[in-house]
C-alpha atoms as a PDB file:
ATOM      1  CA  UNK A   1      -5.751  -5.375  16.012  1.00  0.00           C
ATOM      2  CA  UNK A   2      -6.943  -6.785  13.004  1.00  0.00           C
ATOM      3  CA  UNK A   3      -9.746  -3.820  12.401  1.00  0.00           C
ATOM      4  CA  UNK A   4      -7.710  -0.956  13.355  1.00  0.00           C
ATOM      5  CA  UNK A   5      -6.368   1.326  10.687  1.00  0.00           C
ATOM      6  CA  UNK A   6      -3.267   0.363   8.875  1.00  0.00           C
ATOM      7  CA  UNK A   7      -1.025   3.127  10.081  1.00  0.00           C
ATOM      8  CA  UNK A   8       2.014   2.126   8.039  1.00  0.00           C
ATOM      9  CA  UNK A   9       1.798   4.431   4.194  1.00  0.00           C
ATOM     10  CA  UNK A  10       3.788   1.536   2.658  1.00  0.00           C
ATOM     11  CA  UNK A  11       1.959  -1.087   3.105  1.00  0.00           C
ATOM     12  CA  UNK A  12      -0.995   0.668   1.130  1.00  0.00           C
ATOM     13  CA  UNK A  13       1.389   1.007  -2.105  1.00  0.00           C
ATOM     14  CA  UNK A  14       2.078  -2.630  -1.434  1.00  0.00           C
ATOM     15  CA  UNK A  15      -1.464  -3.883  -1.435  1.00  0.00           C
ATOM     16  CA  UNK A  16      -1.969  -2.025  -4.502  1.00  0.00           C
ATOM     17  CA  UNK A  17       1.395  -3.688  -6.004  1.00  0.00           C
ATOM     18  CA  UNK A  18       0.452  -7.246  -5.248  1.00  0.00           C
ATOM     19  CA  UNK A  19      -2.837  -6.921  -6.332  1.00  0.00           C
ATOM     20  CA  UNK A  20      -1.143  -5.525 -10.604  1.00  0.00           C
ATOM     21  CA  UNK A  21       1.554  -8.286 -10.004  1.00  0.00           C
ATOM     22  CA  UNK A  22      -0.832 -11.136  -9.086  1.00  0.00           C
ATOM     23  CA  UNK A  23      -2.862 -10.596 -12.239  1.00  0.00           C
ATOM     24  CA  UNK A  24       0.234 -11.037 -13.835  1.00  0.00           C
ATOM     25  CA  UNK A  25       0.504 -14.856 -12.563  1.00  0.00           C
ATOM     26  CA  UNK A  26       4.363 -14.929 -12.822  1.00  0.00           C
ATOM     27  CA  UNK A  27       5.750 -18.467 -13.079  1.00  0.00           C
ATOM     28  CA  UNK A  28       8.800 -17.849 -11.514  1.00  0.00           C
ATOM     29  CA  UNK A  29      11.021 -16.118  -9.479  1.00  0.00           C
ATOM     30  CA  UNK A  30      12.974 -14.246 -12.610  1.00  0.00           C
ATOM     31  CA  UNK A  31       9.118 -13.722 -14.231  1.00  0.00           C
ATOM     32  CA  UNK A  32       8.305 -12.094 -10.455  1.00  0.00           C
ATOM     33  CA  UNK A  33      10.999  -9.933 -10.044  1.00  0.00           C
ATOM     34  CA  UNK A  34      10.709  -8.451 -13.500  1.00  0.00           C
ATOM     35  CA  UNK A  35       7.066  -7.944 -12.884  1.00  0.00           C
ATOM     36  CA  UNK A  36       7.321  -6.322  -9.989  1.00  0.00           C
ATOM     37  CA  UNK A  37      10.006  -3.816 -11.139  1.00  0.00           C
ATOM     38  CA  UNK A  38       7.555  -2.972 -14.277  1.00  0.00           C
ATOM     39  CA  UNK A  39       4.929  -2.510 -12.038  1.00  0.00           C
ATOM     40  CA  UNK A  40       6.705  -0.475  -9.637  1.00  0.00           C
ATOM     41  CA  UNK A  41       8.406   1.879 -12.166  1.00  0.00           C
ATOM     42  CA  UNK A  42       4.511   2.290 -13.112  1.00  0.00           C
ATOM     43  CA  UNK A  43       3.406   3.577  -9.768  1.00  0.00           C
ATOM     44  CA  UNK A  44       2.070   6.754 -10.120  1.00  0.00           C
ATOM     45  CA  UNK A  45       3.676   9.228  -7.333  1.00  0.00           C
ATOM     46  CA  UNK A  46       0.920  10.858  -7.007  1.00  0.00           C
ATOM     47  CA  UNK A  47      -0.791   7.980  -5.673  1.00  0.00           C
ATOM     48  CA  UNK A  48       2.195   7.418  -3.156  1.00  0.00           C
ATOM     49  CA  UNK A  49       1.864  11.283  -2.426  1.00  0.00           C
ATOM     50  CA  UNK A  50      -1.773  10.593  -1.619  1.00  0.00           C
ATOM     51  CA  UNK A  51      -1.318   8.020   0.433  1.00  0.00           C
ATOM     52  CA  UNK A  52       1.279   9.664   2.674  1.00  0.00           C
ATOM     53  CA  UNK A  53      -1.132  12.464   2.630  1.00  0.00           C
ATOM     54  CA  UNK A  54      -3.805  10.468   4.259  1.00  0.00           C
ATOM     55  CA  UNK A  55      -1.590   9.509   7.101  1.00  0.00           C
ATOM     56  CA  UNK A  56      -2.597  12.648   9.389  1.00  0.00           C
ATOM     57  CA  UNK A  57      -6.359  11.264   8.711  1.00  0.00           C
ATOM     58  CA  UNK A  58      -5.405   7.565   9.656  1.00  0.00           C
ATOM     59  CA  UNK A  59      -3.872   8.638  12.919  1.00  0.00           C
ATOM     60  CA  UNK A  60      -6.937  10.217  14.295  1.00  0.00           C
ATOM     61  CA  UNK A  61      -9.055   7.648  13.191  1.00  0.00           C
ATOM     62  CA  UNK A  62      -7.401   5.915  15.145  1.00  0.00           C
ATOM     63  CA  UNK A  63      -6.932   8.063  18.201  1.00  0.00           C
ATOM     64  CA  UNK A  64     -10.906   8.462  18.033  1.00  0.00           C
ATOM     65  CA  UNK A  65     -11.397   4.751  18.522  1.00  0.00           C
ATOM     66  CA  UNK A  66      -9.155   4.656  20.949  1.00  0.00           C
ATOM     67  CA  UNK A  67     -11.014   7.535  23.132  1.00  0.00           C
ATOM     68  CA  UNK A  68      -7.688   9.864  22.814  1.00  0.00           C
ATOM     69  CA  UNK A  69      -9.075  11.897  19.875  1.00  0.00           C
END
């Protein structure tokens, strides 16, 4: 549903990727690839370690809304 958590931890570090690479406005597909590879070697793991953290807390969020929590 479109206003249900997002239960899937990747797609978290991916919002936060194509927000850095938009900014970038790449022209191409070479330009795209190379800023996506900066931007990934960037990524801080703590903020991936955060995220996958969080999943436990996503999960009964969901479960609540649901009426199984």
């Amino acid at each position: 549903p479109p206003h249900s958590p997002d239960l899937n931890p990747i797609e978290t570090v991916w919002a936060w990727m194509r927000h850095h690479v938009s900014c970038q406005h790449p022209q191409s597909e070479v330009e795209l690839k190379a800023v996506v590879l900066q931007w990934w070697a960037q990524l801080p793991q703590q903020q991936i370690d955060n995220v996958c953290l969080g999943f436990r807390g996503r999960v009964e969020k969901c479960a609540q809304r649901l009426g199984s929590g």
